[in-house]
Protein backbone atom coordinates (compact mmCIF):
# COMPACT_ATOMS: atom_id res chain seq x y z
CA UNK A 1 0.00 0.00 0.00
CA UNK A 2 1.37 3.68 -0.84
CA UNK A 3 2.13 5.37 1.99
CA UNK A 4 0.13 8.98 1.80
CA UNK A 5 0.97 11.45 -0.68
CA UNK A 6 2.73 8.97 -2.69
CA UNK A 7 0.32 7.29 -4.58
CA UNK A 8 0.56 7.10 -8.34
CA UNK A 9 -1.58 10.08 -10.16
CA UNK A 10 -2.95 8.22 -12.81
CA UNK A 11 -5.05 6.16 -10.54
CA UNK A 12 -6.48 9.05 -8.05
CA UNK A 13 -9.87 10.25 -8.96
CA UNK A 14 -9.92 13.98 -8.56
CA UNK A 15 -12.48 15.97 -7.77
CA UNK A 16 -13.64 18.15 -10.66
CA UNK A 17 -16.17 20.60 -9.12
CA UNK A 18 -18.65 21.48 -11.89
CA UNK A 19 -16.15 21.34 -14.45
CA UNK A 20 -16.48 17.38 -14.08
CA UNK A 21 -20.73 17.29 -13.94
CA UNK A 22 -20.62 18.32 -18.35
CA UNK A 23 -16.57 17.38 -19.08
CA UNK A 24 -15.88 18.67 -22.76
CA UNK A 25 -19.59 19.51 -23.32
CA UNK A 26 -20.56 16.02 -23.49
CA UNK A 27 -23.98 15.49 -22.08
CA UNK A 28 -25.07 18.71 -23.34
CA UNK A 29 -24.55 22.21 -24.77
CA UNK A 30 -27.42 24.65 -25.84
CA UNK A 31 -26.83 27.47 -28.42
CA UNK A 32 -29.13 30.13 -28.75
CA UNK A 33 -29.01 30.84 -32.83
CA UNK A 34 -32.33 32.68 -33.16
CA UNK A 35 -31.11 35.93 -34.48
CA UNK A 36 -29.31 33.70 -37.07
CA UNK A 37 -32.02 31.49 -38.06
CA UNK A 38 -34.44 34.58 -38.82
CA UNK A 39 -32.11 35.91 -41.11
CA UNK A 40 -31.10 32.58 -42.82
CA UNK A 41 -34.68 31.35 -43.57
CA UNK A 42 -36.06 34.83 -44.70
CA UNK A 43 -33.36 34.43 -47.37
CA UNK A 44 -34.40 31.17 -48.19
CA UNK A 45 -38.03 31.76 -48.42
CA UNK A 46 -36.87 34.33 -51.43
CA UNK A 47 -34.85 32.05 -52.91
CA UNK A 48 -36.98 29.55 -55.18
CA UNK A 49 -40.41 30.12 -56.41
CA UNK A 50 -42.91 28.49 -54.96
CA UNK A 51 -44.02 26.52 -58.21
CA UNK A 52 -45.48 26.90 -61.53
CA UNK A 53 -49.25 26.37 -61.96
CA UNK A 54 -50.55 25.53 -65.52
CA UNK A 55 -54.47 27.23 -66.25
CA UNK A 56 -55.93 26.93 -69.63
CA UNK A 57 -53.94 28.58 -71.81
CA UNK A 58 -50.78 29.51 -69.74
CA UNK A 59 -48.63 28.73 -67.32
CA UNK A 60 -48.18 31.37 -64.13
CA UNK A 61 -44.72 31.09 -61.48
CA UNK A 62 -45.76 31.88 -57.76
CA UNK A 63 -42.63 33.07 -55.42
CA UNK A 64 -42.32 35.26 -52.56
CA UNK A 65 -42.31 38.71 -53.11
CA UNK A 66 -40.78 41.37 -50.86
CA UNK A 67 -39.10 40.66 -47.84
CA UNK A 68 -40.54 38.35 -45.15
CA UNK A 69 -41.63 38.13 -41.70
CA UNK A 70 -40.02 35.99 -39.85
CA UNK A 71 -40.58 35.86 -35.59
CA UNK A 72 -39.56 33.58 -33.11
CA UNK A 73 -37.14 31.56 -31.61
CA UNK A 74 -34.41 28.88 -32.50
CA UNK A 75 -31.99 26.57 -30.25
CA UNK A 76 -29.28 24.10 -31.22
CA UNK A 77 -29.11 21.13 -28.72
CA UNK A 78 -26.24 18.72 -28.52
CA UNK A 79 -26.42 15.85 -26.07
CA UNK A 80 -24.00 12.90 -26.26
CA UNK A 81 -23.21 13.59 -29.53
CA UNK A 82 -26.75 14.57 -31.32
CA UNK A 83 -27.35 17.48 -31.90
CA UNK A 84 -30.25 18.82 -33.31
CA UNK A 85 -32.49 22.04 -33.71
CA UNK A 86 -35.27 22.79 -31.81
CA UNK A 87 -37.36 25.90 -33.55
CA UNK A 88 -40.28 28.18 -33.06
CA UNK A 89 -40.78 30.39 -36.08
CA UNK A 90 -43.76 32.36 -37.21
CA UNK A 91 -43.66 33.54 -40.81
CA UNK A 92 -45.23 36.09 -43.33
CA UNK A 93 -44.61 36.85 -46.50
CA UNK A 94 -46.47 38.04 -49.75
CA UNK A 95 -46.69 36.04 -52.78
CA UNK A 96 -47.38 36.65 -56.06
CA UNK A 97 -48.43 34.90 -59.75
CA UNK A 98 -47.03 35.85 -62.96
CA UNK A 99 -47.65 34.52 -66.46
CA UNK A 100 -44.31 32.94 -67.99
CA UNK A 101 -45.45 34.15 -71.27
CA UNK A 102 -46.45 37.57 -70.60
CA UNK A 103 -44.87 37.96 -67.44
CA UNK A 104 -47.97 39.85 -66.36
CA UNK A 105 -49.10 39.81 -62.79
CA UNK A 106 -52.08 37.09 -62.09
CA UNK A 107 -52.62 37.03 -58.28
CA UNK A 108 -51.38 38.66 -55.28
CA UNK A 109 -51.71 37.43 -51.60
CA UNK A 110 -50.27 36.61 -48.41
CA UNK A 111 -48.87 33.29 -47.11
CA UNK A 112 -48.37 32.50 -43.24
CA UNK A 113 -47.07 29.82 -41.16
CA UNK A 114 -46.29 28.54 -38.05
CA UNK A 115 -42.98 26.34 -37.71
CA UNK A 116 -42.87 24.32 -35.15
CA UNK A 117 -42.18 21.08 -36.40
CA UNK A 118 -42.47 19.06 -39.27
CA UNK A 119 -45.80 19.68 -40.20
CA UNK A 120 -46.50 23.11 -40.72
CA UNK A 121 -49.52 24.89 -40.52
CA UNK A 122 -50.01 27.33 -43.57
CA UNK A 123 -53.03 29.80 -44.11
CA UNK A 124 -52.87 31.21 -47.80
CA UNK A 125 -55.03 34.55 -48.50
CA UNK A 126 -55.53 36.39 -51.98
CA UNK A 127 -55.48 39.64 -52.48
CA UNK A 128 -57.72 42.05 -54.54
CA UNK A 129 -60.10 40.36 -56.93
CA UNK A 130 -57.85 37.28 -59.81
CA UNK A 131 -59.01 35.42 -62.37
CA UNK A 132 -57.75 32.42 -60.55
CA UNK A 133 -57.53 32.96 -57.33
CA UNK A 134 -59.25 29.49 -56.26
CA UNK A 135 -56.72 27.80 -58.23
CA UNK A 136 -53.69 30.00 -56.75
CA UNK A 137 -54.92 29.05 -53.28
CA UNK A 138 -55.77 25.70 -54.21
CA UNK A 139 -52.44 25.35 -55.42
CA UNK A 140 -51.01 26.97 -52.66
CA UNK A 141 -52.74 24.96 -50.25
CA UNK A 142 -51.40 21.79 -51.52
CA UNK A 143 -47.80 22.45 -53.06
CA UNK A 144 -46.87 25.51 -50.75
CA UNK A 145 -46.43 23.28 -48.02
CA UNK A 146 -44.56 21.15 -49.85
CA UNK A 147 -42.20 24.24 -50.40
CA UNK A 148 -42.03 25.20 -47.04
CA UNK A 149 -40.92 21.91 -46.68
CA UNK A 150 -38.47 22.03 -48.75
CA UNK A 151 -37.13 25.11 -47.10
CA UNK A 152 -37.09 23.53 -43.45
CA UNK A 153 -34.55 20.89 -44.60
CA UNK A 154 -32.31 23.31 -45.49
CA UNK A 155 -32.38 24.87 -43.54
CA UNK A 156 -31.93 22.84 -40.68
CA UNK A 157 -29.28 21.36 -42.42
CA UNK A 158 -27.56 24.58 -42.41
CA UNK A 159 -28.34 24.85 -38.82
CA UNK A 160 -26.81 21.62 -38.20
CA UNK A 161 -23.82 22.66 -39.91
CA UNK A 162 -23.72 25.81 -38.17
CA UNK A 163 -23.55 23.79 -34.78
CA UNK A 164 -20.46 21.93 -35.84
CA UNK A 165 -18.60 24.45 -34.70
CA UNK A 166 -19.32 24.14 -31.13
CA UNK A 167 -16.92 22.83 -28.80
CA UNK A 168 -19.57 20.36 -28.02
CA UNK A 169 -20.10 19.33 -31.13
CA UNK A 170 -18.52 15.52 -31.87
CA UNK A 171 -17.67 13.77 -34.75
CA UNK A 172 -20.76 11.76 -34.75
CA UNK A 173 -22.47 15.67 -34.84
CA UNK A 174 -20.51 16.80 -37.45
CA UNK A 175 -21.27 13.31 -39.56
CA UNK A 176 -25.25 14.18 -38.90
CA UNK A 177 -24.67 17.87 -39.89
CA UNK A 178 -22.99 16.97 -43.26
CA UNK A 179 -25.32 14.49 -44.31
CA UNK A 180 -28.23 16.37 -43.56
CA UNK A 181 -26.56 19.42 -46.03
CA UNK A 182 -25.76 17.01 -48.76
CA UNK A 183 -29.25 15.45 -48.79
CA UNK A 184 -30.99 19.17 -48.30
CA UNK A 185 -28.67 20.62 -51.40
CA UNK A 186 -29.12 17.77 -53.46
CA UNK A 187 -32.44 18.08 -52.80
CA UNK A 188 -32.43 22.08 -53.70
CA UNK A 189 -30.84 20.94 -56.94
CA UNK A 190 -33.51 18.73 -58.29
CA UNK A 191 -36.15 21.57 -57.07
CA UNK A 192 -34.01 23.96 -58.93
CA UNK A 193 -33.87 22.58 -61.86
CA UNK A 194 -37.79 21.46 -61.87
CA UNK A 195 -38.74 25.37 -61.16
CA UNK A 196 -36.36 27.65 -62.74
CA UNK A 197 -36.93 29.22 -66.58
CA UNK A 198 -33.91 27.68 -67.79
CA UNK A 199 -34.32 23.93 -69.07
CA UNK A 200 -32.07 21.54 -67.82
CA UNK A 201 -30.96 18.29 -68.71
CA UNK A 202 -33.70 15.32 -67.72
CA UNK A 203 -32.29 11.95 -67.11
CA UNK A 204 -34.43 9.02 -65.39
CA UNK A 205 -33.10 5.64 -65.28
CA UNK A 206 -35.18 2.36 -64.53
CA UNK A 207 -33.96 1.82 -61.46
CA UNK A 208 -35.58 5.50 -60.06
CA UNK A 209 -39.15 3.99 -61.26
CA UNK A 210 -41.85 2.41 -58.47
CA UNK A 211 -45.03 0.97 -58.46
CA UNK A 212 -48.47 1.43 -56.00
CA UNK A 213 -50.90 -1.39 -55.34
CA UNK A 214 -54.63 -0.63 -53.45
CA UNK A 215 -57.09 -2.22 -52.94
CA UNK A 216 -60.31 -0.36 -51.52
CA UNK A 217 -64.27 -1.22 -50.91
CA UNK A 218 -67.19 0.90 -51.71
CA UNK A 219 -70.88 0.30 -50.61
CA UNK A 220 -71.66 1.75 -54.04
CA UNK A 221 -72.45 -0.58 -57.40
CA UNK A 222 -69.46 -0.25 -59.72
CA UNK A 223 -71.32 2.37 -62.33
CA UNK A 224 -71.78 4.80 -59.23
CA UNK A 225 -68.12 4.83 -58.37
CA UNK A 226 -67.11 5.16 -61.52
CA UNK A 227 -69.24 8.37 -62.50
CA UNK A 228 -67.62 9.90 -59.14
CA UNK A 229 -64.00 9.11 -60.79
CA UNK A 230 -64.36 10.50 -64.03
CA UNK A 231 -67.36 13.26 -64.34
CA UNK A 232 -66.10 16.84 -63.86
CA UNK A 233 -69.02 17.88 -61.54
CA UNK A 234 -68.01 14.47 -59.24
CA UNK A 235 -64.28 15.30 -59.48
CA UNK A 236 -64.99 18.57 -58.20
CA UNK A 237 -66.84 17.50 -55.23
CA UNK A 238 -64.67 15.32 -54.37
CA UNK A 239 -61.47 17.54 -54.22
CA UNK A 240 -63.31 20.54 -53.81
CA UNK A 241 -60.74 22.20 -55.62
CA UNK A 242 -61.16 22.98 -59.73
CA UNK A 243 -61.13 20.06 -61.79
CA UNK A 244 -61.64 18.97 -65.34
CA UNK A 245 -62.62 15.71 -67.49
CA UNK A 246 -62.88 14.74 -70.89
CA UNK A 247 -64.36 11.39 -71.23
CA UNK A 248 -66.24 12.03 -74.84
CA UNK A 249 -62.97 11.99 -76.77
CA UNK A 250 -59.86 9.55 -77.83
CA UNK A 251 -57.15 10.31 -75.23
CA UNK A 252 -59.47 13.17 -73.45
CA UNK A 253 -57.81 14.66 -70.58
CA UNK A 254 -58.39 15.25 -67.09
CA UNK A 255 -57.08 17.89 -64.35
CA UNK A 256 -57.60 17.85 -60.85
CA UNK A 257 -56.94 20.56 -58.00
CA UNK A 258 -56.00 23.10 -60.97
CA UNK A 259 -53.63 21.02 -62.66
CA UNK A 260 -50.93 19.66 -59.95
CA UNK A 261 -52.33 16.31 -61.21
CA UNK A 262 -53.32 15.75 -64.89
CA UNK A 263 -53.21 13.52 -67.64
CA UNK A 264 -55.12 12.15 -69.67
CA UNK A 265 -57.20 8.64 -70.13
CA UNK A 266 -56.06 5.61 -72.14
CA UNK A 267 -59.26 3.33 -71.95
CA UNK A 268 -62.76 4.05 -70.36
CA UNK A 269 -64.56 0.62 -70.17
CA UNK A 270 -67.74 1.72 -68.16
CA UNK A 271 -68.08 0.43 -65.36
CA UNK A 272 -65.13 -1.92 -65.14
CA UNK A 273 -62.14 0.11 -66.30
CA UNK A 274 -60.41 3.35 -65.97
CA UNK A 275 -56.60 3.42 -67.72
CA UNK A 276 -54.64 7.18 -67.29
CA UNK A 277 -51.61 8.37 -68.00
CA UNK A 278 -50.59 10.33 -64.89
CA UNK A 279 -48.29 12.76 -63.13
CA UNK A 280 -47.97 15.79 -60.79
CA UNK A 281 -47.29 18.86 -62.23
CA UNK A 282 -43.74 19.14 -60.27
CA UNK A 283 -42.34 15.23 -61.37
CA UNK A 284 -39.08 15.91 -62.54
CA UNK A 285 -38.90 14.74 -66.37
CA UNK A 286 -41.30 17.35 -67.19
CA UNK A 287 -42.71 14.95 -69.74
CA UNK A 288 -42.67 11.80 -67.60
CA UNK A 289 -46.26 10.27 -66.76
CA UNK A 290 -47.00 7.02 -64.71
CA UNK A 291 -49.61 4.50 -65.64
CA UNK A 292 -52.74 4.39 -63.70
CA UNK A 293 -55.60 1.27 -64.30
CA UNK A 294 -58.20 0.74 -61.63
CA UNK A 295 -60.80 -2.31 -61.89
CA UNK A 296 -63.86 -1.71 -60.89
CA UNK A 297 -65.51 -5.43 -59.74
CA UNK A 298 -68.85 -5.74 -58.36
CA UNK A 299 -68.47 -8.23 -54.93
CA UNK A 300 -72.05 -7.88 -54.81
CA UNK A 301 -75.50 -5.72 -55.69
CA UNK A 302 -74.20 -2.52 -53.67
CA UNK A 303 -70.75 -3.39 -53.02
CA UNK A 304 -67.36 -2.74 -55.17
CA UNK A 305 -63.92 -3.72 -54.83
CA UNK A 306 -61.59 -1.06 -56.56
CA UNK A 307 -58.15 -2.49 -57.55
CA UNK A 308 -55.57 0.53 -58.50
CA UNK A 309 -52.39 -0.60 -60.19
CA UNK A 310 -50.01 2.41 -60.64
CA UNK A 311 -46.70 2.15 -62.47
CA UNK A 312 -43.50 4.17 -63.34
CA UNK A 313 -43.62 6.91 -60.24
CA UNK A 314 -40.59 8.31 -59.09
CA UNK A 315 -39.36 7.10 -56.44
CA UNK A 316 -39.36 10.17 -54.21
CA UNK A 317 -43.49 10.41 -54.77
CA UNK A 318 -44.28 7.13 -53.53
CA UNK A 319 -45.34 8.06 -50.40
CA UNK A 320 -47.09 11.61 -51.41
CA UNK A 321 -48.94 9.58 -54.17
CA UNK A 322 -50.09 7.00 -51.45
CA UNK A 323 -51.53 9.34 -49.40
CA UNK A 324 -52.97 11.29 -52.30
CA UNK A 325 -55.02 8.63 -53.43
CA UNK A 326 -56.14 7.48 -50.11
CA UNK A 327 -56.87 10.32 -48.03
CA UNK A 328 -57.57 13.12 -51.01
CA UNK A 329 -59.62 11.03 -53.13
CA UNK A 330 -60.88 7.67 -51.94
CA UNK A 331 -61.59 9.15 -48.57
CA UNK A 332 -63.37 12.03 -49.15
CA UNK A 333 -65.27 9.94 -52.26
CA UNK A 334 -66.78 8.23 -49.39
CA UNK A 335 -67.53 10.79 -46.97
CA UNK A 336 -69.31 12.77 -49.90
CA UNK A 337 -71.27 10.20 -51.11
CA UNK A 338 -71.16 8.37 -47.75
CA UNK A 339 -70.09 5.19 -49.51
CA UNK A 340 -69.05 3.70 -46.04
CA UNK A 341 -65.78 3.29 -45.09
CA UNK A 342 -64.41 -0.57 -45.15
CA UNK A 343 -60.71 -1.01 -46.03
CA UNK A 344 -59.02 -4.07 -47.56
């Protein structure tokens, strides 16, 4: 046994005070970056357009115009070795709608938002009296989220970056923080490219292709269900949004919520059969469509099975074109023509 005051120093625990209850910033750190992050994402929200719409007989960009509002707050928390961003944003900003072939102003209005998490919660308002303003907010209803979205990666990817350089931040931080800003500006590349004037080069291979499978039950004979799918008036109700559909011709196309889904239909086999070509108006090759058949089969006197079989969608739209279908279309088909509600 050493006698005292000679024992070896590498084995005597010392007492570290509070230095020793975070050493090096492990367990935790907290960086206020709010002044930062109001700056950062009202230059983002001015940074893309917001989309491109196609009416009738033209085709009108939507982007942010002025400078935003942005209010709130915004932390970066590390704790062993994650770090993240924690964020409480409100936002306001005016948007506007011009025609790409006149450049002439077709809608004016506001856009606001509360950013809390990953869902956020966006109220669109026009301005003055448009042409189309219920197909600007439609639009904007459905595909400015999306954008916001778009924005939020970002830039929390930036934000992540911008924590790296923290003395607490780690090398497993600093591997998060890089991989979120590759994904966010590969992600702002593709958007780029699908939004700006300037074509770019569109390549798809094979392997970027997937396919959708449902299966859903109406209390409804097949002839009912297939009216809702294809009449204009139906369409409308269901989506509540503007909608077109022209079944009396060869290849007659169809719209619905103002053209962020269109195409145009292959075979009509009433009641049976519906065969579309199909897309989104932001799918990235412009000219890329997916193939849509649903079978209509009657499982008895007021009951259908509907079987839709959707090929060639981009990989990156699965899950929006999922949700589309089911909660946007066969969903409220059933709650306006209260249909029931049985799932496969």
């Amino acid at each position: 046994m050493a006698l005292a005051g000679q024992g070896d120093p590498r084995w005597i625990v010392q007492d570290l005070g509070k230095q020793g209850k975070n050493v090096g910033n492990w367990h935790w750190t907290e960086r206020d970056i709010s002044v930062w992050a109001m700056e950062r994402l009202r230059s983002l929200l001015q940074e893309d357009p917001i989309g491109e719409l196609r009416l009738a007989d033209d085709t009108v960009q939507v982007q942010v115009t002025g400078s935003p509002s942005v209010h709130g707050d915004c932390a970066l928390y590390n704790r062993k070795g994650k770090l993240r961003s924690v964020y409480d944003l409100k936002v306001q900003a005016d948007w506007e709608a011009r025609s790409l072939a006149t450049n002439a102003v077709c809608g004016k209005g506001t856009i606001e938002a509360e950013l809390f998490d990953t869902d956020p919660d966006v109220t669109i308002t026009p301005t003055g009296t448009w042409e189309h303003s219920a197909q600007l907010v439609s639009f904007l209803t459905l595909d400015g989220k999306s954008w916001l979205h778009r924005v939020l990666e970002r830039f929390q990817a930036e934000a992540l970056q911008l924590g790296t350089g923290d003395t607490g931040s780690t090398v497993a931080g600093q591997s998060q923080a890089a991989e979120a800003v590759k994904n966010a500006n590969k992600d702002h590349a593709g958007n780029t490219a699908a939004t700006s004037g300037v074509q770019q080069p569109e390549q798809s291979t094979q392997s970027t292709w997937t396919s959708l499978h449902m299966e859903e039950r109406f209390r409804a004979p097949p002839s009912v269900v297939f009216r809702a799918l294809t009449a204009v008036e139906e369409l409308q109700r269901i989506t509540q949004a503007p909608a077109t559909s022209d079944t009396t011709s060869s290849n007659g196309t169809f719209s619905l919520y103002a053209g962020q889904v269109h195409g145009s239909y292959t075979k009509l086999q009433e009641p049976e059969l519906i065969e579309q070509r199909w897309r989104m108006a932001d799918w990235v090759p412009r000219d890329h469509y997916s193939r849509v058949q649903m079978r209509l089969k009657a499982v008895s006197d007021d009951e259908t099975l509907l079987v839709l079989q959707q090929d060639q969608i981009p990989e990156e739209y699965l899950e929006r074109t999922q949700v589309g279908w089911r909660e946007r279309i066969f969903a409220q088909l059933r709650l306006m023509y209260n249909l029931g509600s049985a799932y496969v």
